[in-house]
N, C-alpha and C. Protein backbone atom coordinates (compact mmCIF):
# COMPACT_ATOMS: atom_id res chain seq x y z
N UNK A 1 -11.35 11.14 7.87
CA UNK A 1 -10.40 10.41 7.05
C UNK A 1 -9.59 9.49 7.94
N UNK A 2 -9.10 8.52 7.75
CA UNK A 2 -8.37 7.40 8.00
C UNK A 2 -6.67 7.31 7.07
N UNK A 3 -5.84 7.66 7.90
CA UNK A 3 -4.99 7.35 7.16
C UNK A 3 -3.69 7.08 8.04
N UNK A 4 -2.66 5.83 7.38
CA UNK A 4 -2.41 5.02 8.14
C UNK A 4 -0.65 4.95 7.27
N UNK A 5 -0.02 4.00 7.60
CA UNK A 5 1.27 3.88 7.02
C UNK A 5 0.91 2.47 6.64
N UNK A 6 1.71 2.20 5.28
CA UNK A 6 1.90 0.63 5.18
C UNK A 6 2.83 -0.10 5.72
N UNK A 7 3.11 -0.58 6.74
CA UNK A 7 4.23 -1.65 7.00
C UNK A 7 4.02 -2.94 7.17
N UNK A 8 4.54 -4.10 6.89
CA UNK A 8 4.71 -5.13 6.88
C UNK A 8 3.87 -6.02 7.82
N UNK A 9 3.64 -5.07 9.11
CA UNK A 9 2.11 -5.51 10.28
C UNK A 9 1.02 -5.43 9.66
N UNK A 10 0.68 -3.84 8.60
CA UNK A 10 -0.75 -3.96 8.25
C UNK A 10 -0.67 -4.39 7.18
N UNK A 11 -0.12 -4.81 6.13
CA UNK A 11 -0.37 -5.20 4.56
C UNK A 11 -1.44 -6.11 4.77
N UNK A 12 -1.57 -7.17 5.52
CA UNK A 12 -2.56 -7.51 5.24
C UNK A 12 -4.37 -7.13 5.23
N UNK A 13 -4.04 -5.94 6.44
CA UNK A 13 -5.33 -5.49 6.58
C UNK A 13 -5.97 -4.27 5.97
N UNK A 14 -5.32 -3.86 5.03
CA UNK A 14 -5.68 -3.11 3.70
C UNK A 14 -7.45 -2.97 2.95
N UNK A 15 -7.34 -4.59 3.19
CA UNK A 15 -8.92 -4.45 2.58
C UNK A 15 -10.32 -4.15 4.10
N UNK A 16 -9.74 -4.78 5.08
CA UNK A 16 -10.35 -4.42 6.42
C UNK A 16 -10.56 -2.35 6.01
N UNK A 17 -9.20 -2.29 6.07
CA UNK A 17 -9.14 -1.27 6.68
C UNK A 17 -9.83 0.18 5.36
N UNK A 18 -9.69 -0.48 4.41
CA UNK A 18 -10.70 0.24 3.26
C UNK A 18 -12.37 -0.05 3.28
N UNK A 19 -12.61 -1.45 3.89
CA UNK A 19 -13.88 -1.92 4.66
C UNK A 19 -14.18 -0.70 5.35
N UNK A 20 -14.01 -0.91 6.26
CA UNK A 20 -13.82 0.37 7.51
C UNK A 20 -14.39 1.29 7.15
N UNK A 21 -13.45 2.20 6.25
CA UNK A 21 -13.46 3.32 5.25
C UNK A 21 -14.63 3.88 5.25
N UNK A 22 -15.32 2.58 4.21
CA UNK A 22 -16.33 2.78 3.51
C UNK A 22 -17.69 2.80 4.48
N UNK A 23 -17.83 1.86 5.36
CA UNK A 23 -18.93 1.43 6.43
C UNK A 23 -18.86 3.02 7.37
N UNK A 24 -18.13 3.68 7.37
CA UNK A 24 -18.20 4.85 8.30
C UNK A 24 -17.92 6.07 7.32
N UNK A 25 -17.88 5.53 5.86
CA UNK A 25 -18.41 6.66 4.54
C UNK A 25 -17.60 8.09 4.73
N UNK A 26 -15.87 7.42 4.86
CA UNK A 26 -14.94 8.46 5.35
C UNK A 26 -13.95 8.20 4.12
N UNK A 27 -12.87 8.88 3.80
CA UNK A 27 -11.73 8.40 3.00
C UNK A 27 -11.14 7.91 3.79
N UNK A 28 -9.76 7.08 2.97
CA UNK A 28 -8.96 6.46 3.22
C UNK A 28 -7.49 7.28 2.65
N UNK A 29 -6.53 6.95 3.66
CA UNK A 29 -5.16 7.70 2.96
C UNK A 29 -4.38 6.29 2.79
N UNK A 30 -3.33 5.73 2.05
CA UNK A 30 -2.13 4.98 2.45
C UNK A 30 -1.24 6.02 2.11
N UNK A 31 0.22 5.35 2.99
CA UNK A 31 1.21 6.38 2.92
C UNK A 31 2.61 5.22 3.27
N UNK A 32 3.64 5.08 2.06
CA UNK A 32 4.61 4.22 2.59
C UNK A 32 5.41 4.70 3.97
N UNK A 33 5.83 3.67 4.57
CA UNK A 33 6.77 3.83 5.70
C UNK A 33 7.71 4.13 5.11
N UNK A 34 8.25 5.31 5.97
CA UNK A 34 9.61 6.04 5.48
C UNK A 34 10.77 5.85 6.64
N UNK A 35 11.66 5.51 6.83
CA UNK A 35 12.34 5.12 7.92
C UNK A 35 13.57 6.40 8.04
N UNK A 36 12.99 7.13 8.87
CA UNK A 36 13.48 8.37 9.13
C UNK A 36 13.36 8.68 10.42
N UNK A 37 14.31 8.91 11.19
CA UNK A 37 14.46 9.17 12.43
C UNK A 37 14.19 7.93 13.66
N UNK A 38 13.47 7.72 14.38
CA UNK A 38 13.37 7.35 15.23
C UNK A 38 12.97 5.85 14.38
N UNK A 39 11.87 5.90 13.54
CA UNK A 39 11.69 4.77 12.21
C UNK A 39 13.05 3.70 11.80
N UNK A 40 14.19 4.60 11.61
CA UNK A 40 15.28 3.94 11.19
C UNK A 40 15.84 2.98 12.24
N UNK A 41 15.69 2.79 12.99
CA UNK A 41 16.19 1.79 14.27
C UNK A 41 14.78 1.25 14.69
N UNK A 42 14.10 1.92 15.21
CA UNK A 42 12.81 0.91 15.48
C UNK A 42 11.70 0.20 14.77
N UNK A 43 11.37 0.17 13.31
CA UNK A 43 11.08 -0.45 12.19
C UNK A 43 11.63 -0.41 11.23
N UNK A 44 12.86 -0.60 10.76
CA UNK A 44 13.78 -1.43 9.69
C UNK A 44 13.14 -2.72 9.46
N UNK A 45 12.52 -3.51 10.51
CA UNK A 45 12.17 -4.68 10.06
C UNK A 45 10.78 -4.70 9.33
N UNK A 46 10.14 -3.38 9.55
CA UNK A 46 8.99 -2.92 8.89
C UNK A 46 8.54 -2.87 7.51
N UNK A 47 9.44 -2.23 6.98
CA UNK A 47 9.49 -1.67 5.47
C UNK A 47 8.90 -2.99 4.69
N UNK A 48 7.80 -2.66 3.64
CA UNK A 48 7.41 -3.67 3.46
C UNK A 48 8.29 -3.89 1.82
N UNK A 49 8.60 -4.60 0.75
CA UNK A 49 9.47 -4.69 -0.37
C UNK A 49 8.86 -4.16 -1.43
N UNK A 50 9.47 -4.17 -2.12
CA UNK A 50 8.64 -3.40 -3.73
C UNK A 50 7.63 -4.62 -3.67
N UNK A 51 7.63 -5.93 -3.86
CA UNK A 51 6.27 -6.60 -4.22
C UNK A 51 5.42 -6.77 -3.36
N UNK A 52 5.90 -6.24 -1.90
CA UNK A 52 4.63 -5.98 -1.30
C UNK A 52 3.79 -5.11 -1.68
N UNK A 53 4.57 -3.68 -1.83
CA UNK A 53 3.59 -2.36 -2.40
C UNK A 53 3.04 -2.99 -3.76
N UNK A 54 3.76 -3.63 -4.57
CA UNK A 54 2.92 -4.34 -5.99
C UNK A 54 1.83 -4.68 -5.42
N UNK A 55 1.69 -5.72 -4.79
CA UNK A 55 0.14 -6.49 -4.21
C UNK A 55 -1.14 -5.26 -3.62
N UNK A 56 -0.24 -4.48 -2.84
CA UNK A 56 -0.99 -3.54 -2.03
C UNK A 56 -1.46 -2.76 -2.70
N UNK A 57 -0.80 -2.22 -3.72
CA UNK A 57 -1.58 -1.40 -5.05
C UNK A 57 -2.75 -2.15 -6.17
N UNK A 58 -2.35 -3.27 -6.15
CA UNK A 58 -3.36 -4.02 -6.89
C UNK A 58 -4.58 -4.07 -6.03
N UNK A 59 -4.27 -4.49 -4.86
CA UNK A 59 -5.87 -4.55 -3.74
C UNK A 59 -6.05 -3.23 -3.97
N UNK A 60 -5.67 -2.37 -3.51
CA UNK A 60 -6.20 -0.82 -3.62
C UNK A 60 -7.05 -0.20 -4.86
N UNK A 61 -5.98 -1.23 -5.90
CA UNK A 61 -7.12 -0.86 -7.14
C UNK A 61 -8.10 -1.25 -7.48
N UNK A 62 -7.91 -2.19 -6.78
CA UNK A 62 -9.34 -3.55 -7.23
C UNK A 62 -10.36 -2.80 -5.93
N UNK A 63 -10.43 -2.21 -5.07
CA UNK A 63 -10.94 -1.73 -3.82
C UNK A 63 -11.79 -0.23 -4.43
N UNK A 64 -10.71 0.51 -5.15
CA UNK A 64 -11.44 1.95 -5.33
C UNK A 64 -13.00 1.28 -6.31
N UNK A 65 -12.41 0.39 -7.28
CA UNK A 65 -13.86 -0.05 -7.95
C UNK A 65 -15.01 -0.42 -7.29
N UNK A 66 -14.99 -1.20 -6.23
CA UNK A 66 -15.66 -1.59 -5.10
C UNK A 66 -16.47 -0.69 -4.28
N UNK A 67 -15.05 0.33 -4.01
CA UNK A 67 -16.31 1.45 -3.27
C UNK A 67 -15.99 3.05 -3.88
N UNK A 68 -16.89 2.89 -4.89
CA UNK A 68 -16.57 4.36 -5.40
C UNK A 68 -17.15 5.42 -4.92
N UNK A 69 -17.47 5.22 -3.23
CA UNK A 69 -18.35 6.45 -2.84
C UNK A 69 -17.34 6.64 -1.94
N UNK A 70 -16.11 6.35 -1.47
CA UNK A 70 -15.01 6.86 -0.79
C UNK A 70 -14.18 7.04 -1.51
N UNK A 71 -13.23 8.25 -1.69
CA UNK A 71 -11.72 8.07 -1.84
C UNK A 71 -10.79 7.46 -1.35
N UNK A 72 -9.54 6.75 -1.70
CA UNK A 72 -8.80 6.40 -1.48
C UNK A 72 -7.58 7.12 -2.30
N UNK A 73 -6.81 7.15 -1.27
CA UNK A 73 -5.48 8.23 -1.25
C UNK A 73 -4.23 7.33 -1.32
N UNK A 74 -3.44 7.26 -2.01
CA UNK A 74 -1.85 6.86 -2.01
C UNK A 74 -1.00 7.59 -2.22
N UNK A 75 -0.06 7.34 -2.09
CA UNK A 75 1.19 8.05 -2.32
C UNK A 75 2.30 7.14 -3.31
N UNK A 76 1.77 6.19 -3.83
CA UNK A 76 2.58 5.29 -4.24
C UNK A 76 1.95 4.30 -5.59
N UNK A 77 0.25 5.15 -6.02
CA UNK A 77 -0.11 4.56 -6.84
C UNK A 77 1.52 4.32 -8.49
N UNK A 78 1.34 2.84 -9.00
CA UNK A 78 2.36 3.05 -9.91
C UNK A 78 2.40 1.86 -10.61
N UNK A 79 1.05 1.52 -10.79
CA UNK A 79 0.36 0.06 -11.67
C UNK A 79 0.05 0.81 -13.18
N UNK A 80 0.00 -0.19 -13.90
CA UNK A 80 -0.62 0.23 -15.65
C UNK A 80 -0.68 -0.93 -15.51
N UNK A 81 -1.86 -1.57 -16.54
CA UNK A 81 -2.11 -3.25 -16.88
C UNK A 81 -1.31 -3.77 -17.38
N UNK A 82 0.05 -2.48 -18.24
CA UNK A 82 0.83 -3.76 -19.07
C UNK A 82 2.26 -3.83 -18.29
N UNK A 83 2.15 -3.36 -16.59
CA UNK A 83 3.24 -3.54 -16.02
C UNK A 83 3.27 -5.20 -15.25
N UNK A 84 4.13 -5.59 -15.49
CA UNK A 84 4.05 -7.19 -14.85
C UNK A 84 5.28 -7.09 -13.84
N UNK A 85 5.20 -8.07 -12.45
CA UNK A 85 6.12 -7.89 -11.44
C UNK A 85 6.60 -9.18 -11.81
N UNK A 86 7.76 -9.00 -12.34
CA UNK A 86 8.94 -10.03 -12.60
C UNK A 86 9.92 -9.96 -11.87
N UNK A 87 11.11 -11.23 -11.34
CA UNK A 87 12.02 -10.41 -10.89
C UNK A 87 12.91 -10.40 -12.14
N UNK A 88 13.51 -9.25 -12.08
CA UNK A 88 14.67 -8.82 -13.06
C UNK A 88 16.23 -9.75 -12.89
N UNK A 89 16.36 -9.80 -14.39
CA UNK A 89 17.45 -11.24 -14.18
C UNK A 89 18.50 -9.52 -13.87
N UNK A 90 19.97 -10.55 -12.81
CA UNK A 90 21.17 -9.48 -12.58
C UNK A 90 22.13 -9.38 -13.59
N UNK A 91 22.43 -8.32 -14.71
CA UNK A 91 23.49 -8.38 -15.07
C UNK A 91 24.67 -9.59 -14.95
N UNK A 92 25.41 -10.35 -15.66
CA UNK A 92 26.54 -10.63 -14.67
C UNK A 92 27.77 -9.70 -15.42
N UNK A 93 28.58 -9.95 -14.76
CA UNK A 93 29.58 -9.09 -14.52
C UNK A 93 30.57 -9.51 -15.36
């Protein structure tokens, strides 16, 4: 198994790295960065935003169809088709 953290370095290599996965016919884990301990001072700049994980879950989903002879693991699956990433207008005050 392969399993890795998402931060803001690998988002892009998600589909590589589910590539990978599959070519060596292993699972895949994702797992958000949690900035805890040593994390909290040395990748703060890491953390990737809610619409990153939006995108990253959409590749992931569009990916398990692709290769349905590996698993792929999240911790953060939290798509439905009729969820749309808007930004939310702020209250005013």
């Amino acid at each position: 198994m392969i399993s890795t953290h998402l931060s803001r370095s690998n988002l892009a290599d998600t589909e590589g790295l589910i590539s990978l996965a599959a070519e060596l016919d292993v699972d895949i884990k994702f797992a958000p960065l949690r900035l805890i301990g040593r994390a909290r001072d040395r990748l703060a700049g890491e953390m990737p935003t809610a619409l990153d994980f939006y995108h990253a879950v959409q590749t992931i989903t569009r990916l398990r169809a692709a290769y349905p002879h590996i698993r792929i693991h999240t911790d953060f699956d939290i798509l439905r088709r009729s969820i749309s990433c808007r930004p939310r207008a702020h209250p005013r005050a």
